[in-house]
Protein backbone atom coordinates (compact mmCIF):
# COMPACT_ATOMS: atom_id res chain seq x y z
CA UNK A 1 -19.48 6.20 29.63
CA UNK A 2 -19.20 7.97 26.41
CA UNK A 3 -15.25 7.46 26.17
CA UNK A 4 -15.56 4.24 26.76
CA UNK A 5 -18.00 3.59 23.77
CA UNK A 6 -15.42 5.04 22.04
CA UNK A 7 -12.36 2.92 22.58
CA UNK A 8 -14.83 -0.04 22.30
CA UNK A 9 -15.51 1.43 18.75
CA UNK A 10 -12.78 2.39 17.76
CA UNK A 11 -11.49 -1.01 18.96
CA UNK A 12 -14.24 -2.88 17.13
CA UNK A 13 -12.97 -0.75 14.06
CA UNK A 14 -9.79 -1.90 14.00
CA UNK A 15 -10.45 -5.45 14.26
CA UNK A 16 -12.63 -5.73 11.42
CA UNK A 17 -10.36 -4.21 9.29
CA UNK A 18 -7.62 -6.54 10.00
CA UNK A 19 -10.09 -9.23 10.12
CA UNK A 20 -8.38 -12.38 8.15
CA UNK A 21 -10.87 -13.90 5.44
CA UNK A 22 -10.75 -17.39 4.28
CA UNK A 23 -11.78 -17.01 0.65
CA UNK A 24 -11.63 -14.52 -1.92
CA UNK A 25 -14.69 -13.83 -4.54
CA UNK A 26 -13.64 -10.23 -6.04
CA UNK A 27 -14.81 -8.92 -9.39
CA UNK A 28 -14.36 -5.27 -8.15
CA UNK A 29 -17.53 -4.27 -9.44
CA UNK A 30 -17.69 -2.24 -5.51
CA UNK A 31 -14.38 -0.43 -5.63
CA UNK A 32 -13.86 3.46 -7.24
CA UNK A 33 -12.49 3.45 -10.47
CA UNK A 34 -9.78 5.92 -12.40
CA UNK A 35 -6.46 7.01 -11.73
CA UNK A 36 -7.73 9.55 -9.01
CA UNK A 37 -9.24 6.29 -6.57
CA UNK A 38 -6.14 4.16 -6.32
CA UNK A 39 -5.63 1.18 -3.77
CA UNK A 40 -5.63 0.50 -1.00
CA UNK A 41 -9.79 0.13 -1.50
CA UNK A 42 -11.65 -2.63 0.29
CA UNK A 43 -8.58 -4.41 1.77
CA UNK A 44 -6.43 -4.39 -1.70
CA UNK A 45 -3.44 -2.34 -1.39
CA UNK A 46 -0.80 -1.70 -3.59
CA UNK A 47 3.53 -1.86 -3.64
CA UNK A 48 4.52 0.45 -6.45
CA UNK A 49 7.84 1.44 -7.82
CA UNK A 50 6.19 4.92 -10.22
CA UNK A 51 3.74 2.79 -11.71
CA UNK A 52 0.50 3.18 -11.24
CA UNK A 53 -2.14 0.77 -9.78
CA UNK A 54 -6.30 1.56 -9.83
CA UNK A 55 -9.15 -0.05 -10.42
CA UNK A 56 -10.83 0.86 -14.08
CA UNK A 57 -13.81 -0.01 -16.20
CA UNK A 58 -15.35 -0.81 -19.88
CA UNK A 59 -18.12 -2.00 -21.47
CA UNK A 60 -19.89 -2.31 -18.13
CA UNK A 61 -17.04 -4.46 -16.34
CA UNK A 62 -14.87 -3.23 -13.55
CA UNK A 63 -11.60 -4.55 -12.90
CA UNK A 64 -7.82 -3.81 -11.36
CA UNK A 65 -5.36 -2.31 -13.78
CA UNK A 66 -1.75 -2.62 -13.25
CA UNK A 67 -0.24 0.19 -15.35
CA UNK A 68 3.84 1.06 -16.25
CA UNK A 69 3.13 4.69 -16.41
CA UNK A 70 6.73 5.57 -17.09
CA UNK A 71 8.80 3.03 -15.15
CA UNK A 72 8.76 -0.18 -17.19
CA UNK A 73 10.43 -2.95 -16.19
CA UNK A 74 10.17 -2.81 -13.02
CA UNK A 75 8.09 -4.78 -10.70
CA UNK A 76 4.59 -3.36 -8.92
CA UNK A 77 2.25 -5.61 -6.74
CA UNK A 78 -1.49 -5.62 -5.89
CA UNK A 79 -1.75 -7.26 -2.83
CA UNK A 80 -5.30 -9.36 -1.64
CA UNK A 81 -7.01 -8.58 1.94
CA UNK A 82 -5.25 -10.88 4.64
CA UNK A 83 -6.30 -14.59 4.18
CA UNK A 84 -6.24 -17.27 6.37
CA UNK A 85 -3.06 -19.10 6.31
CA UNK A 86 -3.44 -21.80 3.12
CA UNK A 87 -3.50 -25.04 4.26
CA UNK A 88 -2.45 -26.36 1.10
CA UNK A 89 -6.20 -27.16 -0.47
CA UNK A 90 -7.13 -23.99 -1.60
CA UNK A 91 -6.96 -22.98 -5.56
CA UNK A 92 -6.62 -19.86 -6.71
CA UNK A 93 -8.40 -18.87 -10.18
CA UNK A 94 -7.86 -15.04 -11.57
CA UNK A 95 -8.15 -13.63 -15.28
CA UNK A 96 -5.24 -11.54 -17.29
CA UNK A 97 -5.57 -9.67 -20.13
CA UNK A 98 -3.89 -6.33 -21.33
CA UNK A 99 -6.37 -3.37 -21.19
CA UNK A 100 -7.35 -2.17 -24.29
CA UNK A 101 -4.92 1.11 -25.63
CA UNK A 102 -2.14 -0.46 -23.66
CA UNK A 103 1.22 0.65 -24.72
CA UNK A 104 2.77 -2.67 -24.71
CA UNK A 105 2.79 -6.20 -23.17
CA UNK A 106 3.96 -7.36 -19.94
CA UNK A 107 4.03 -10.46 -17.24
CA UNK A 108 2.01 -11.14 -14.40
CA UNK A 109 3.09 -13.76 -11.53
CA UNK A 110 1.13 -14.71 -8.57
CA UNK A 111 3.05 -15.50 -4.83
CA UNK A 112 2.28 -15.23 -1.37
CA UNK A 113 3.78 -12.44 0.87
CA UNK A 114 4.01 -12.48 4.67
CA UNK A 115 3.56 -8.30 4.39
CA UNK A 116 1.43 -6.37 2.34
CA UNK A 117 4.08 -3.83 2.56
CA UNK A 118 7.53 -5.81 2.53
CA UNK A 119 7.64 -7.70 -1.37
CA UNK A 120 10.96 -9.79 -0.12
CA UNK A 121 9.13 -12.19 1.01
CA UNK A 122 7.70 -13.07 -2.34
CA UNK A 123 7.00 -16.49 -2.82
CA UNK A 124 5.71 -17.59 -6.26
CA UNK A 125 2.95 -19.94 -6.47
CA UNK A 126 3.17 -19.58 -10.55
CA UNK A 127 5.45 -19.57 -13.35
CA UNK A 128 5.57 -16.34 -14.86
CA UNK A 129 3.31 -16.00 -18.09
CA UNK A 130 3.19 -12.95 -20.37
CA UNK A 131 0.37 -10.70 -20.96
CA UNK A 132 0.31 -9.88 -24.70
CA UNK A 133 -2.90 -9.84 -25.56
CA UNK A 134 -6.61 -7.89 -25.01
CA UNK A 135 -8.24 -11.46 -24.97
CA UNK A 136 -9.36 -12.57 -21.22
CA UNK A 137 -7.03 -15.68 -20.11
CA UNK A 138 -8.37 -17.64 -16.70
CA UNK A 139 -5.33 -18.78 -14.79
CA UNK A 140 -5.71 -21.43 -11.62
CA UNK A 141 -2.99 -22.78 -9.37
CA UNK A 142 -3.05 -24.69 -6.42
CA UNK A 143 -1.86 -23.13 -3.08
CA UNK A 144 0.80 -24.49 -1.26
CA UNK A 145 0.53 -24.44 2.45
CA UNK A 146 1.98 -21.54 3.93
CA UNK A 147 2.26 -19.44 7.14
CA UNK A 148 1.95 -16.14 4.35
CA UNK A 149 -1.39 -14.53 4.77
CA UNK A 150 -1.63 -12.60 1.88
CA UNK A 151 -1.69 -13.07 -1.99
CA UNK A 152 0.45 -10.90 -4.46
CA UNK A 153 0.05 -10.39 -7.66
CA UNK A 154 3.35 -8.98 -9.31
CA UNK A 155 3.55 -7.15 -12.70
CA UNK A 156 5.97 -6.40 -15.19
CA UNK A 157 5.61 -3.93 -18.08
CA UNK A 158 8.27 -4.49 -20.66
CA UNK A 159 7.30 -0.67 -22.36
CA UNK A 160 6.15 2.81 -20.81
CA UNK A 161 2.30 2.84 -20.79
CA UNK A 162 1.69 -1.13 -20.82
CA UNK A 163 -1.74 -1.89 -18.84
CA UNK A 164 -2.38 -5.17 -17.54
CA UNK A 165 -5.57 -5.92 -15.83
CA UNK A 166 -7.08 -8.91 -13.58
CA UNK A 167 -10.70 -9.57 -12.32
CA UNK A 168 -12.40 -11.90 -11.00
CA UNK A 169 -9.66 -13.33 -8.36
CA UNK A 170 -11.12 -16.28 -6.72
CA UNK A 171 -9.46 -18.07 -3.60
CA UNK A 172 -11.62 -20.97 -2.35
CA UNK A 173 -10.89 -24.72 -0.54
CA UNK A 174 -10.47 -27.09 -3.90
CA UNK A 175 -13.19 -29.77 -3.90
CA UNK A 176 -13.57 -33.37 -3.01
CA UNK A 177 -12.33 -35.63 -5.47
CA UNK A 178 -15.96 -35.96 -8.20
CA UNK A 179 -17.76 -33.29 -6.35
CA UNK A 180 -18.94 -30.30 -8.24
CA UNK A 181 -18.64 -26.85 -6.71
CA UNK A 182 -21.12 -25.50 -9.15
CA UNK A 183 -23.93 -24.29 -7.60
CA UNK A 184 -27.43 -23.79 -9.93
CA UNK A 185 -26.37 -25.93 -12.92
CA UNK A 186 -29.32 -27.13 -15.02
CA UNK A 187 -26.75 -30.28 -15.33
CA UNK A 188 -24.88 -32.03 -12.32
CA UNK A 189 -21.18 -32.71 -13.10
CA UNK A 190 -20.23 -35.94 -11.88
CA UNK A 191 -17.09 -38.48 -12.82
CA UNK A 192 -14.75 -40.68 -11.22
CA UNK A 193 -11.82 -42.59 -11.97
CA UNK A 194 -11.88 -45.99 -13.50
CA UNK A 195 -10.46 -48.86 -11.73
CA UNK A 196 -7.33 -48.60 -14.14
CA UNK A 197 -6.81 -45.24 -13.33
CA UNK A 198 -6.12 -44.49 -16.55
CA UNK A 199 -9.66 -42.11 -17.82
CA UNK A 200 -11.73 -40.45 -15.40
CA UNK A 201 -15.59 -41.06 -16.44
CA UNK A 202 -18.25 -38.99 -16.37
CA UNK A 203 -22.04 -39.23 -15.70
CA UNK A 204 -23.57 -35.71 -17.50
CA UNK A 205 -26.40 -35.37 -19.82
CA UNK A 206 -24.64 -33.35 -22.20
CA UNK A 207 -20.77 -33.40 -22.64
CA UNK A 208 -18.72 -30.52 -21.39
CA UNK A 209 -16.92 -28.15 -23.66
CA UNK A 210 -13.84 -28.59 -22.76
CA UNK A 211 -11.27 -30.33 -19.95
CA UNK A 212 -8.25 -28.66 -18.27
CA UNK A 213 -5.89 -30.70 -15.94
CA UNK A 214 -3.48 -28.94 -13.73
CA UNK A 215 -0.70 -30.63 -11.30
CA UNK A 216 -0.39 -30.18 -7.50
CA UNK A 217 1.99 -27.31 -8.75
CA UNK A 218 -0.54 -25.45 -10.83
CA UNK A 219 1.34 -26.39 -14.44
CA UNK A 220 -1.45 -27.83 -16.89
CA UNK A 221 -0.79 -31.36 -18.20
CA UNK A 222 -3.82 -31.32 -20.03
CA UNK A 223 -6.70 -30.57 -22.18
CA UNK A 224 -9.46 -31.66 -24.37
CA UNK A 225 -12.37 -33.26 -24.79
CA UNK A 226 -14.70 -36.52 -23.97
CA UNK A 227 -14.61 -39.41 -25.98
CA UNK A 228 -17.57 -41.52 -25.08
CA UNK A 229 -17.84 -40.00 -21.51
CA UNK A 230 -14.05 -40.78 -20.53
CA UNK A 231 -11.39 -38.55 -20.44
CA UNK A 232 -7.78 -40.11 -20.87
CA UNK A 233 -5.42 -40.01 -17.74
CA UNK A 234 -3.14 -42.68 -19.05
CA UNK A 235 -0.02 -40.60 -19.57
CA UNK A 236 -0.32 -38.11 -16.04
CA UNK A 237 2.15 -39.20 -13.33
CA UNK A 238 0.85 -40.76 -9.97
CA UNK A 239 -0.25 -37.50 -7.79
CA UNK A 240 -3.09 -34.97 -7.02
CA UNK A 241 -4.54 -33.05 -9.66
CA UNK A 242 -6.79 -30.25 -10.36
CA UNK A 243 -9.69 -30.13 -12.98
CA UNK A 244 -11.44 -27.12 -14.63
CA UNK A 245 -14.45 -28.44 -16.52
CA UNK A 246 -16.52 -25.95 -18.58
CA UNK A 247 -20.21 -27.66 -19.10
CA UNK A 248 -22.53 -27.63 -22.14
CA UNK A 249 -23.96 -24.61 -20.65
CA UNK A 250 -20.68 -22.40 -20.64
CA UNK A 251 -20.56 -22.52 -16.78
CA UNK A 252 -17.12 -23.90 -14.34
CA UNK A 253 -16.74 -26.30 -12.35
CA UNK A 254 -13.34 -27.18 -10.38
CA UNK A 255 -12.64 -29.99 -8.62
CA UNK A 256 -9.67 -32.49 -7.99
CA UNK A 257 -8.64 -36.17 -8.44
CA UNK A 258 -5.86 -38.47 -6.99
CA UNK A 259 -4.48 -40.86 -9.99
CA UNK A 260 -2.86 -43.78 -8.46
């Protein structure tokens, strides 16, 4: 009886730690940090070429750092927890910025991987965009459908001792077209297209910050601001798009519309 709660344990073990998840909401604030607690930690594991990949911290914030050590130029990947295989309306969302002290800049790219071990299979979802700077970017890109189950993240150092990190990586099913995915707003973000589909109008109480419109392929086409609670879609192409709309109260909301 007692070996056979074992293998049922042990069996139970294993399964939950290959256990596919279908969204990602990681800010690291649970993993170790410093160069002695490297990945793999909580499903994150790492393909290195002598670079160095572990989670770090400052002022209070954890988050991954990707760093050269001596090899620059080279590639290294942190690699997500298996997901489930996109179906094409997921977004992913992450934020880049070189670590403080780094030696140098660098490039980040983001793909999917069949392995978490085998980086041929590499697909990029992303254009790759340099890191040259301490101040926090937020990428988002749509997520192709895909029979990959894992998201990469690939870095490039272009000097010895360049540290790139990322944090909060976010990997959710995009929104209905005018639905908010903000949860505990004091305001409800709300628009639609106009009949000419050429602004999309909103119905807030205060006007947001600040727009960002991103194609099917994760590119942004544009950005701004309201003018008298319609945004201008005249000049995008006839497709699906993505919206990132930072409200009066410095909170996100993503969604999508289809401009006809």
């Amino acid at each position: 009886m007692k070996l056979r709660l074992l293998i049922g344990t042990m069996m139970l073990t294993a399964l939950t730690a290959h256990a596919q998840v279908a969204s990602i909401n990681e800010n690291f604030e649970s993993f170790n940090t410093g160069a002695g607690s490297p990945l793999p930690q909580n499903g994150w594991t790492s393909v290195l070429a002598g670079q160095r990949m572990y989670p770090d911290a400052s002022n209070g914030n954890k988050y991954l750092q990707a760093y050269t050590f001596f090899t620059p130029n080279v590639p290294f990947y942190a690699i997500t927890p298996q997901i489930i295989a996109p179906t094409g309306n997921q977004t992913l969302s992450f934020k880049v910025a070189l670590t403080t002290g780094s030696g140098g800049s660098g490039s980040i790219q983001a793909g999917l991987v069949s392995s978490n071990t085998d980086m041929a299979t590499f697909t990029p979802i992303s254009g790759v965009v340099a890191v040259s700077s301490t101040t926090v970017q937020t990428l988002t890109y749509s997520v192709p459908a895909s029979s990959s189950q894992y998201i990469a993240f690939k870095f490039i150092g272009n000097v010895a001792h360049a540290a790139i990190l990322i944090d909060d990586v976010s990997f959710t099913t995009s929104t209905s077209l005018g639905v908010s995915d903000l949860s505990g707003s004091k305001n409800d973000v709300r628009f639609a297209v106009n009949t000419d589909h050429t602004a999309l109008h909103f119905v807030t109480s205060k006007d947001p910050r600040r727009i960002q419109i991103y194609s099917a392929a994760g590119q942004k086409v544009s950005e701004g601001k309201l003018s008298d609670k319609n945004y201008d879609i005249s000049t995008l192409q006839t497709g699906v798009y993505y919206i990132i709309i930072e409200t009066a109260e410095g909170q996100t909301v993503k969604s999508k519309f289809i401009k006809k």
